[in-house]
PDB file of N, CA and C in Angstrom:
ATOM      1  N   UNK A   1     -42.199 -30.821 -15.821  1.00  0.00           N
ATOM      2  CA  UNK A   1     -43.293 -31.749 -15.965  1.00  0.00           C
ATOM      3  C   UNK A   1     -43.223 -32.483 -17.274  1.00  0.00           C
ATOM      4  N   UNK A   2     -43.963 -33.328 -17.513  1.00  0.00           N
ATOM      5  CA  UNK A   2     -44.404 -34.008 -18.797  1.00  0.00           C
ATOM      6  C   UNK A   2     -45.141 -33.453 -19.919  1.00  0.00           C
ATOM      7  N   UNK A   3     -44.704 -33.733 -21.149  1.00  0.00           N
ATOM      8  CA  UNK A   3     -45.430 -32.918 -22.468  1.00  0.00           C
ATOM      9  C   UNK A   3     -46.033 -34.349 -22.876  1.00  0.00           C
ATOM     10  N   UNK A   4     -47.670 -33.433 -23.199  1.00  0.00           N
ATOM     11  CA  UNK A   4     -48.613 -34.222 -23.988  1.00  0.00           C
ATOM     12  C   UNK A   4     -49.231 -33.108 -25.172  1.00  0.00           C
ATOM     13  N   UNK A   5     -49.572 -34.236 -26.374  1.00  0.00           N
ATOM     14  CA  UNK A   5     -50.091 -33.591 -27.169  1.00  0.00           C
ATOM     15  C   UNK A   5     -51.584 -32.579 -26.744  1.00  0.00           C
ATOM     16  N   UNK A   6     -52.016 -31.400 -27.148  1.00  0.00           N
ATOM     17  CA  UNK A   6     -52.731 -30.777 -27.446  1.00  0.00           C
ATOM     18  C   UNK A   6     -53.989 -30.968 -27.752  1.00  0.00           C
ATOM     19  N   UNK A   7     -54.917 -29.992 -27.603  1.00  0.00           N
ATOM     20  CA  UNK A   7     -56.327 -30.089 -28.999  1.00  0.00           C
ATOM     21  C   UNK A   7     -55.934 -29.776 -29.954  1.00  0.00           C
ATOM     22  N   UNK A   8     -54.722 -28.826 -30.316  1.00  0.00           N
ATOM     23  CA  UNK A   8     -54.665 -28.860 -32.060  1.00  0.00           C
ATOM     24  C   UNK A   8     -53.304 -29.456 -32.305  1.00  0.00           C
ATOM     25  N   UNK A   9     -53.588 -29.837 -33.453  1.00  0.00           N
ATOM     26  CA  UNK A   9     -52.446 -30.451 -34.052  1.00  0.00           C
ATOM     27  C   UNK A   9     -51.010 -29.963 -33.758  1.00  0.00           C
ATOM     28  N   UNK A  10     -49.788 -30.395 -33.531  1.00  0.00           N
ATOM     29  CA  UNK A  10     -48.750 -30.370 -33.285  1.00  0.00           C
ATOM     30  C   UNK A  10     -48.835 -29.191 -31.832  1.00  0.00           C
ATOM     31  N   UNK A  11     -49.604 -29.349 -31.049  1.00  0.00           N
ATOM     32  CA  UNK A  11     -49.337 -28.245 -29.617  1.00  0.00           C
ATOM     33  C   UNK A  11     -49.311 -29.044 -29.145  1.00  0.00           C
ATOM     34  N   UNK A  12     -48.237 -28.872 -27.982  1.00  0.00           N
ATOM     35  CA  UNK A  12     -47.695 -29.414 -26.937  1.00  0.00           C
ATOM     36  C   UNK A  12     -48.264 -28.875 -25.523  1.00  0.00           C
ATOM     37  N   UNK A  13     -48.229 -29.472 -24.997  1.00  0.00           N
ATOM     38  CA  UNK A  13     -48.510 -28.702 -23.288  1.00  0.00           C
ATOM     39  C   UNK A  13     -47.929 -29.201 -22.215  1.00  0.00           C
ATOM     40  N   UNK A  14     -47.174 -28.515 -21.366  1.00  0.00           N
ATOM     41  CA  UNK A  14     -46.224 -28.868 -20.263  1.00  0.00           C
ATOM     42  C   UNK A  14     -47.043 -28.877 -18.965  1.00  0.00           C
ATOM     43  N   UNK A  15     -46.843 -29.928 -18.072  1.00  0.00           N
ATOM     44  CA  UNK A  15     -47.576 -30.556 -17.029  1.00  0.00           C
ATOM     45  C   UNK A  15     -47.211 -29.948 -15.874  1.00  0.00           C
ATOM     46  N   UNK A  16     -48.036 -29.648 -14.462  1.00  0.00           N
ATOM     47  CA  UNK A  16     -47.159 -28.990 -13.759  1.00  0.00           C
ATOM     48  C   UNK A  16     -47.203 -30.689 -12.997  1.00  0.00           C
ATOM     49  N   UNK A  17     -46.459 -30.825 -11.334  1.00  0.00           N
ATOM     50  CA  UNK A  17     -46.404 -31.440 -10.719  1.00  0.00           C
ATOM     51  C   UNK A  17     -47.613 -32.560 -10.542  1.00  0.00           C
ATOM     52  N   UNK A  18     -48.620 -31.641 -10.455  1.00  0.00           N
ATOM     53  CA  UNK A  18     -49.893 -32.307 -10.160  1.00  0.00           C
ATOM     54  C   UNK A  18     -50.771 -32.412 -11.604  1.00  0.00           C
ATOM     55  N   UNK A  19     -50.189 -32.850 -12.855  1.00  0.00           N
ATOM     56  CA  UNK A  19     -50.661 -33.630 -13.602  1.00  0.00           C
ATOM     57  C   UNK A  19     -51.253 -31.983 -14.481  1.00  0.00           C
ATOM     58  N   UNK A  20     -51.969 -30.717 -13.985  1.00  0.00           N
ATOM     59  CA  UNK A  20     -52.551 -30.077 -14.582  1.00  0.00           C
ATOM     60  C   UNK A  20     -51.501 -28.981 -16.193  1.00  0.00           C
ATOM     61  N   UNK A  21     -52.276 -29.185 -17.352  1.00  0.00           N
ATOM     62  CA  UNK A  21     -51.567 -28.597 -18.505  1.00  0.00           C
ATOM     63  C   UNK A  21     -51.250 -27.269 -18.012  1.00  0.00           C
ATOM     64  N   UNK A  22     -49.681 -26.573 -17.978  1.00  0.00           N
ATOM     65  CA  UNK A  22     -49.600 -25.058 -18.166  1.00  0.00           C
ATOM     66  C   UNK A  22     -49.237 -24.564 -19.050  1.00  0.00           C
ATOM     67  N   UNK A  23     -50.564 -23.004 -19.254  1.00  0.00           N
ATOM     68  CA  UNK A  23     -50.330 -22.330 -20.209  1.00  0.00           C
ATOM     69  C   UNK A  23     -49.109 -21.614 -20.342  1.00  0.00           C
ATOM     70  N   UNK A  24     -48.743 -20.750 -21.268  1.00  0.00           N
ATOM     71  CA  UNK A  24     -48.078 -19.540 -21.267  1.00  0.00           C
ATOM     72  C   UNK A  24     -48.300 -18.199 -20.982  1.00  0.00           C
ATOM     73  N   UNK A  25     -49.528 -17.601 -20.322  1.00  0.00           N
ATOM     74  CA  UNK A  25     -49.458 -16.664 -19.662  1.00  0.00           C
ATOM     75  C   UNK A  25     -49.147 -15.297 -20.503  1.00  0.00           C
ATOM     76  N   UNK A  26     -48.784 -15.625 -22.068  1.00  0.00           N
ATOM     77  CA  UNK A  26     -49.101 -14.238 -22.202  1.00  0.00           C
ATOM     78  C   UNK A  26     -50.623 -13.577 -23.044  1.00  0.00           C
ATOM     79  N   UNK A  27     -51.150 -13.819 -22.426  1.00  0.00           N
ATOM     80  CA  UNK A  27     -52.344 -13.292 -23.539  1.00  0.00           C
ATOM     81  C   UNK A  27     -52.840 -11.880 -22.681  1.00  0.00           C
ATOM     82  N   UNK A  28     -52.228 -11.514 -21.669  1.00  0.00           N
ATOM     83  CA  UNK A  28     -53.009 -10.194 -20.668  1.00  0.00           C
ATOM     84  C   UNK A  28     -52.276  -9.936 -19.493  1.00  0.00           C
ATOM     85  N   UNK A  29     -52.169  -8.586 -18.660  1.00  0.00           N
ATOM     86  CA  UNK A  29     -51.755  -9.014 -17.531  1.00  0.00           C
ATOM     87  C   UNK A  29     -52.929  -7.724 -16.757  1.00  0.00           C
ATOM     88  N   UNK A  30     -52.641  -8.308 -15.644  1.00  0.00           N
ATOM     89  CA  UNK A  30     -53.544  -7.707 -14.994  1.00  0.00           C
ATOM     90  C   UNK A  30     -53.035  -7.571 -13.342  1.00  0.00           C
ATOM     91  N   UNK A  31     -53.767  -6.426 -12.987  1.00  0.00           N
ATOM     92  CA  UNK A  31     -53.785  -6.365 -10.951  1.00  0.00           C
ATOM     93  C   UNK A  31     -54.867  -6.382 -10.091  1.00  0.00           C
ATOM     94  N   UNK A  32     -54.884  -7.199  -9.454  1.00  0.00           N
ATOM     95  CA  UNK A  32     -55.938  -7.584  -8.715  1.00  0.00           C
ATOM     96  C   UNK A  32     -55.168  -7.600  -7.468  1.00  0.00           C
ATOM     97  N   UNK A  33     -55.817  -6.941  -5.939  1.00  0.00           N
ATOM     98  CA  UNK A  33     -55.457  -7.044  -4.927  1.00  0.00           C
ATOM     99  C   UNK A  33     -54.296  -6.549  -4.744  1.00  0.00           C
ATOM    100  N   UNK A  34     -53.229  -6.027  -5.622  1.00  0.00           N
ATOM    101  CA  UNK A  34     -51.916  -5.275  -5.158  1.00  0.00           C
ATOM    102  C   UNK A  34     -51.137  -6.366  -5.694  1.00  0.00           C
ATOM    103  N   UNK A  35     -51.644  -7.333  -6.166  1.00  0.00           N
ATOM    104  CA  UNK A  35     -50.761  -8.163  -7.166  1.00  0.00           C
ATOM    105  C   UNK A  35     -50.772  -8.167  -8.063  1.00  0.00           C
ATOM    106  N   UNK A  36     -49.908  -8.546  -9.737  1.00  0.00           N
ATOM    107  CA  UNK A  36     -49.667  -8.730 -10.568  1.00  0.00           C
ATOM    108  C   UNK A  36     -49.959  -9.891 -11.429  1.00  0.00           C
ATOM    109  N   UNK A  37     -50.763 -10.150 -12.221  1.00  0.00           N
ATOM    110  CA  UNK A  37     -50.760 -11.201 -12.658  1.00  0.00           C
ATOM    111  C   UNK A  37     -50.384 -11.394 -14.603  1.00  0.00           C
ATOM    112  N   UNK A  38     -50.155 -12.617 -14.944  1.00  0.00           N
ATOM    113  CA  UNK A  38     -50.372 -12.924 -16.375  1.00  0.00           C
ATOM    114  C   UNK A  38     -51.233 -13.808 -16.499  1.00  0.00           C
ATOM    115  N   UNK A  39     -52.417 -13.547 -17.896  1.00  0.00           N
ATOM    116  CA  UNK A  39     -53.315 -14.619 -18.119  1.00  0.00           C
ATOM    117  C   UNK A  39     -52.836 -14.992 -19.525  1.00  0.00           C
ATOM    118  N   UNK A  40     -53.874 -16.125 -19.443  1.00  0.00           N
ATOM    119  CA  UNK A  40     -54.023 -17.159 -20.829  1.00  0.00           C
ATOM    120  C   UNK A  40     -55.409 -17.736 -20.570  1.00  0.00           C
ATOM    121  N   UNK A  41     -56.007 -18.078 -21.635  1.00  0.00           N
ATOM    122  CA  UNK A  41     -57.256 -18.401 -21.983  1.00  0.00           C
ATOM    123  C   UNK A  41     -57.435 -19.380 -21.279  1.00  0.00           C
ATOM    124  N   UNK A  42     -56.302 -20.798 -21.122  1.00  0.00           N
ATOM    125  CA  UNK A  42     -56.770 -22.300 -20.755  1.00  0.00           C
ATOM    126  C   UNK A  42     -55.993 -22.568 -19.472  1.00  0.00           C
ATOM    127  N   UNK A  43     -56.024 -21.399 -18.577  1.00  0.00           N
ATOM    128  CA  UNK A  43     -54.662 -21.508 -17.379  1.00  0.00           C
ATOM    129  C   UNK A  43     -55.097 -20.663 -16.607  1.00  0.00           C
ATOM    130  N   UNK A  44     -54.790 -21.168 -14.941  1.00  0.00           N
ATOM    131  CA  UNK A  44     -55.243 -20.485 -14.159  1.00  0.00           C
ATOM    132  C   UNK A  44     -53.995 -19.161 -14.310  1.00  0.00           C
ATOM    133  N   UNK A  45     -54.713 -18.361 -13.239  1.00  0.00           N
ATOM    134  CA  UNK A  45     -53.303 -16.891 -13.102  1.00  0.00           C
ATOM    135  C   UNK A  45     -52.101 -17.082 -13.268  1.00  0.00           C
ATOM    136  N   UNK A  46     -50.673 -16.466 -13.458  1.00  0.00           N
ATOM    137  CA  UNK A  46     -49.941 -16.881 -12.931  1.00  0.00           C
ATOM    138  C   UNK A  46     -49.391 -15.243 -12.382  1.00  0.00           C
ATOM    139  N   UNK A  47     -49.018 -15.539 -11.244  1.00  0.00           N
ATOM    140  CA  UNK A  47     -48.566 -14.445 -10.105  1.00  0.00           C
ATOM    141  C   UNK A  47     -46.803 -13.879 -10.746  1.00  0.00           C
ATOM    142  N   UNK A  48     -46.718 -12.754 -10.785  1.00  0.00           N
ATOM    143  CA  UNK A  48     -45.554 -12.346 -11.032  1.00  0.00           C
ATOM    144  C   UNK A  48     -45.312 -10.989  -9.935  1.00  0.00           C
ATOM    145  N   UNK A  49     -43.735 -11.069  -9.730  1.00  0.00           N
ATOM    146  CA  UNK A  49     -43.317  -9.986  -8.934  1.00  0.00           C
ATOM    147  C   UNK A  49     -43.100  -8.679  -9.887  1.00  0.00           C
ATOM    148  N   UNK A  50     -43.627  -7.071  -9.683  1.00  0.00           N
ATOM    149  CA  UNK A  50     -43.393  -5.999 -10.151  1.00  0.00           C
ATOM    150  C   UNK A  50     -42.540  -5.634  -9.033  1.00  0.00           C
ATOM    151  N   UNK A  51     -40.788  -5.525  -9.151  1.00  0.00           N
ATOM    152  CA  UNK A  51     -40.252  -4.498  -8.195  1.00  0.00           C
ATOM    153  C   UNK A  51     -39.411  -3.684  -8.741  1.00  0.00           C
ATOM    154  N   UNK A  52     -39.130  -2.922  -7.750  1.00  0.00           N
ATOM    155  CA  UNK A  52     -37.632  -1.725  -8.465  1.00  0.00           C
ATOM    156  C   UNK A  52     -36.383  -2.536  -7.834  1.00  0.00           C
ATOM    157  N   UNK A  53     -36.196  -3.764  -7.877  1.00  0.00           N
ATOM    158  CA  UNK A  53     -34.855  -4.664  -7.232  1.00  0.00           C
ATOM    159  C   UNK A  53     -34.985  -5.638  -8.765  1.00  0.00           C
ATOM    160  N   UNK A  54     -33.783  -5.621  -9.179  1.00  0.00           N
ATOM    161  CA  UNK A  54     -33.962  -5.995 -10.676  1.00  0.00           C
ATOM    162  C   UNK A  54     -33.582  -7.467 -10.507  1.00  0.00           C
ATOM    163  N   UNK A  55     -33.601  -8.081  -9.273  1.00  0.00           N
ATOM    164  CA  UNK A  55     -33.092  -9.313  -9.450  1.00  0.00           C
ATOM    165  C   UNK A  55     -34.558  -9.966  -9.271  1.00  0.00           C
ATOM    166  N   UNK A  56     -35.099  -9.114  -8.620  1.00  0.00           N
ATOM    167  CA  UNK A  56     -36.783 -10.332  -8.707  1.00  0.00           C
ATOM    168  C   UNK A  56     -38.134  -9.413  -9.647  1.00  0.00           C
ATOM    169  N   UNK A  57     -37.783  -8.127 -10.196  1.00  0.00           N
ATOM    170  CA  UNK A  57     -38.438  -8.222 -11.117  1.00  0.00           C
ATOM    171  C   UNK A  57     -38.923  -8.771 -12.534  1.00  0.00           C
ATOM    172  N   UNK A  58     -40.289  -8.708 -12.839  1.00  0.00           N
ATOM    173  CA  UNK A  58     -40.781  -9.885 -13.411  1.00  0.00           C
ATOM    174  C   UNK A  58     -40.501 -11.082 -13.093  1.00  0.00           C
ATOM    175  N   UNK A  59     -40.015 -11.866 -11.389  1.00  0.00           N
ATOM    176  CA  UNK A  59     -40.137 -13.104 -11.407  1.00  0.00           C
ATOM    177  C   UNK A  59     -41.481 -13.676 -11.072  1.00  0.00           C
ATOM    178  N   UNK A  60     -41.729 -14.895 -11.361  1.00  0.00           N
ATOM    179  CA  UNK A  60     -42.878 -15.753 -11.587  1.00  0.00           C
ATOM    180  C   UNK A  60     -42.858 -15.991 -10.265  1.00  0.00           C
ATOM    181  N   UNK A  61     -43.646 -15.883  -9.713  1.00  0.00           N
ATOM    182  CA  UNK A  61     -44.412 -16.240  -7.879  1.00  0.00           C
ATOM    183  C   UNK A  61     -44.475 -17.710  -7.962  1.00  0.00           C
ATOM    184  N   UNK A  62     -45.844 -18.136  -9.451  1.00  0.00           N
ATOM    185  CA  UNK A  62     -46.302 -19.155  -9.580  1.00  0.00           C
ATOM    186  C   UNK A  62     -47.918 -19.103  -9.954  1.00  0.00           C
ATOM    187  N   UNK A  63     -48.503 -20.061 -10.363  1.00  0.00           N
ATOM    188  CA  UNK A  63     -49.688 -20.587 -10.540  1.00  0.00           C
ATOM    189  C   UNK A  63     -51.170 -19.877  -9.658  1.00  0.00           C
ATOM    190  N   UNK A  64     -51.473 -19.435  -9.406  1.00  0.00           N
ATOM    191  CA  UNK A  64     -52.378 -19.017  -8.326  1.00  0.00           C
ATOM    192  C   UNK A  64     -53.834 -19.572  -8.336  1.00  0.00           C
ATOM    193  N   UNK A  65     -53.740 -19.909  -7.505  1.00  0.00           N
ATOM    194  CA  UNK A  65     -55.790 -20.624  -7.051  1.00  0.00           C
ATOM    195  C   UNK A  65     -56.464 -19.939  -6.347  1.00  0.00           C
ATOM    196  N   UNK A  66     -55.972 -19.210  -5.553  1.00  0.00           N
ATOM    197  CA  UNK A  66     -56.344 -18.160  -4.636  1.00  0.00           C
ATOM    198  C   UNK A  66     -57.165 -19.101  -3.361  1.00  0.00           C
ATOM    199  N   UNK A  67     -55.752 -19.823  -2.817  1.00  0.00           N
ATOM    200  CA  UNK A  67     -56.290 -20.591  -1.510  1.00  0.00           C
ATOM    201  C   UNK A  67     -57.016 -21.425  -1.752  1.00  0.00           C
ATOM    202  N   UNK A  68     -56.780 -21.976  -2.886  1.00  0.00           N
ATOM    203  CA  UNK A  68     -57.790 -23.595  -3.182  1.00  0.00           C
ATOM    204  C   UNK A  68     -59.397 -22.924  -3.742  1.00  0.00           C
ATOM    205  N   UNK A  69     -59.679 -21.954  -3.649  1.00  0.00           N
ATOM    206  CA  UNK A  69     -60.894 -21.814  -4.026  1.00  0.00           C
ATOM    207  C   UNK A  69     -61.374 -21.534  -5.733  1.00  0.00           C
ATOM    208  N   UNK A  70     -60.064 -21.187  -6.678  1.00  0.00           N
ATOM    209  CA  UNK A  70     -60.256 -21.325  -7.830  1.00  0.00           C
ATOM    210  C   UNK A  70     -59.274 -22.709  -8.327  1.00  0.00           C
ATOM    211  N   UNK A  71     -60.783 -23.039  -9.001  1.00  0.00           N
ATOM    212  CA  UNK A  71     -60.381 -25.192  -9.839  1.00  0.00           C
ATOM    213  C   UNK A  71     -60.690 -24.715 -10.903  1.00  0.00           C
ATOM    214  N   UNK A  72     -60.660 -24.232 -11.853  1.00  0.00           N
ATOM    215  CA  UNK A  72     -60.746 -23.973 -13.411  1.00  0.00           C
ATOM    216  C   UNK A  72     -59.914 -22.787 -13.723  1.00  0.00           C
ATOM    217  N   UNK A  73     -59.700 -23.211 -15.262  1.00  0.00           N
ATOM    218  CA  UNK A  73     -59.380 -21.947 -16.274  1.00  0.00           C
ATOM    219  C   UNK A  73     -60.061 -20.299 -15.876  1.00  0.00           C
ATOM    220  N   UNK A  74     -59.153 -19.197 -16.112  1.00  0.00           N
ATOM    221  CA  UNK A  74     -60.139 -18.195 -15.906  1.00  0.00           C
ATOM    222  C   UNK A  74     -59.663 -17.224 -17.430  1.00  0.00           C
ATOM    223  N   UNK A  75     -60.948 -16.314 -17.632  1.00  0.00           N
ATOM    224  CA  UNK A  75     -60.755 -15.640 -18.787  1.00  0.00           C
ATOM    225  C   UNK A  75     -59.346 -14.832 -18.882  1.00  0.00           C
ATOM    226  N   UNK A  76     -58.999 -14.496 -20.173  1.00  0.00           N
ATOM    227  CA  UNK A  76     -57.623 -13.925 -20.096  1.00  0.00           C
ATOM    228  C   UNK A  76     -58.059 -12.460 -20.259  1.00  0.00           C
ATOM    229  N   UNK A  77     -59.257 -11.867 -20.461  1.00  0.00           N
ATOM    230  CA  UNK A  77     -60.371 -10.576 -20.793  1.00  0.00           C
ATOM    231  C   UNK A  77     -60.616 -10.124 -20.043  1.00  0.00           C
ATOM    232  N   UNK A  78     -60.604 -10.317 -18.486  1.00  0.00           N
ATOM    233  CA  UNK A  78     -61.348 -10.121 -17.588  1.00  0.00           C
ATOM    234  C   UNK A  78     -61.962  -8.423 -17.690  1.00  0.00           C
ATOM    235  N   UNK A  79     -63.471  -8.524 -17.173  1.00  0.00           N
ATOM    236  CA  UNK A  79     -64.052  -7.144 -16.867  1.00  0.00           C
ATOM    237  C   UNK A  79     -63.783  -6.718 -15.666  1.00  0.00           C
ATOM    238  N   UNK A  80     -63.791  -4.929 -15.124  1.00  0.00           N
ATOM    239  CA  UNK A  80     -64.033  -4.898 -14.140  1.00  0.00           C
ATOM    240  C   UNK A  80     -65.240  -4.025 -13.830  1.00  0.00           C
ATOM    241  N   UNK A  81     -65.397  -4.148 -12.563  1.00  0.00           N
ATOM    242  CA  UNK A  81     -67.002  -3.795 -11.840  1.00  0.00           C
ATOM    243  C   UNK A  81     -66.625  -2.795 -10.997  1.00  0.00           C
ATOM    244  N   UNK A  82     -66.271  -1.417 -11.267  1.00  0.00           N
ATOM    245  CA  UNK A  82     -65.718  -0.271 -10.569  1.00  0.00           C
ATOM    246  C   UNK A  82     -66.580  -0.255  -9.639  1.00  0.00           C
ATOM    247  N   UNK A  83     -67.947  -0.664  -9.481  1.00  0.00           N
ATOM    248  CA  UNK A  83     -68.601  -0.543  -8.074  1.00  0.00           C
ATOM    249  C   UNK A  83     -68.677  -1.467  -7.037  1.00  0.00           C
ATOM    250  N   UNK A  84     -68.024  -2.474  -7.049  1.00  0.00           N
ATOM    251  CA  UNK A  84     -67.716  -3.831  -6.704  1.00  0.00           C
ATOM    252  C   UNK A  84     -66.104  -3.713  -5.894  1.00  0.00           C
ATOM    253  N   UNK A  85     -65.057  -2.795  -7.100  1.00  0.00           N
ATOM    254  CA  UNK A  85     -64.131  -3.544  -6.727  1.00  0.00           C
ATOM    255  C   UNK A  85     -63.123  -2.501  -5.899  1.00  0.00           C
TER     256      UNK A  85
END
């Protein structure tokens, strides 16, 4: 994708296809649903493979919205709700 300047001075941010800034993904990782994820503060999920086949472990799935229904940033902190989840 395309690099545009930042909110702070000299940061860069790489574009995906559809115009949106991607983060870097490491600020957390987390599992939700039997998947794997990495967060960042200003970026949606990004989906990674955990396997015992070393050619696709830690590969990047991709971006996740979860079926169009997440359009924003999500926390890289997330809580969980042991009675919920």
């Amino acid at each position: 994708g395309e690099i545009s300047e930042g909110i702070f001075q000299n940061q860069h941010y790489v574009h995906d296809d559809h115009g949106e800034p991607m983060g870097t993904a490491n600020t957390n990782i987390v599992a939700h649903q039997q998947r794997a994820y990495a967060l960042y503060e200003s970026d949606k999920p990004y989906r990674f493979n955990l396997s015992f086949d070393s050619a696709k472990n830690l590969e990047t799935v991709g971006r996740e919205d979860f079926a169009g229904q997440l359009h924003h940033p999500v926390a890289a902190h997330p809580k969980v709700d042991y009675r919920t989840n």
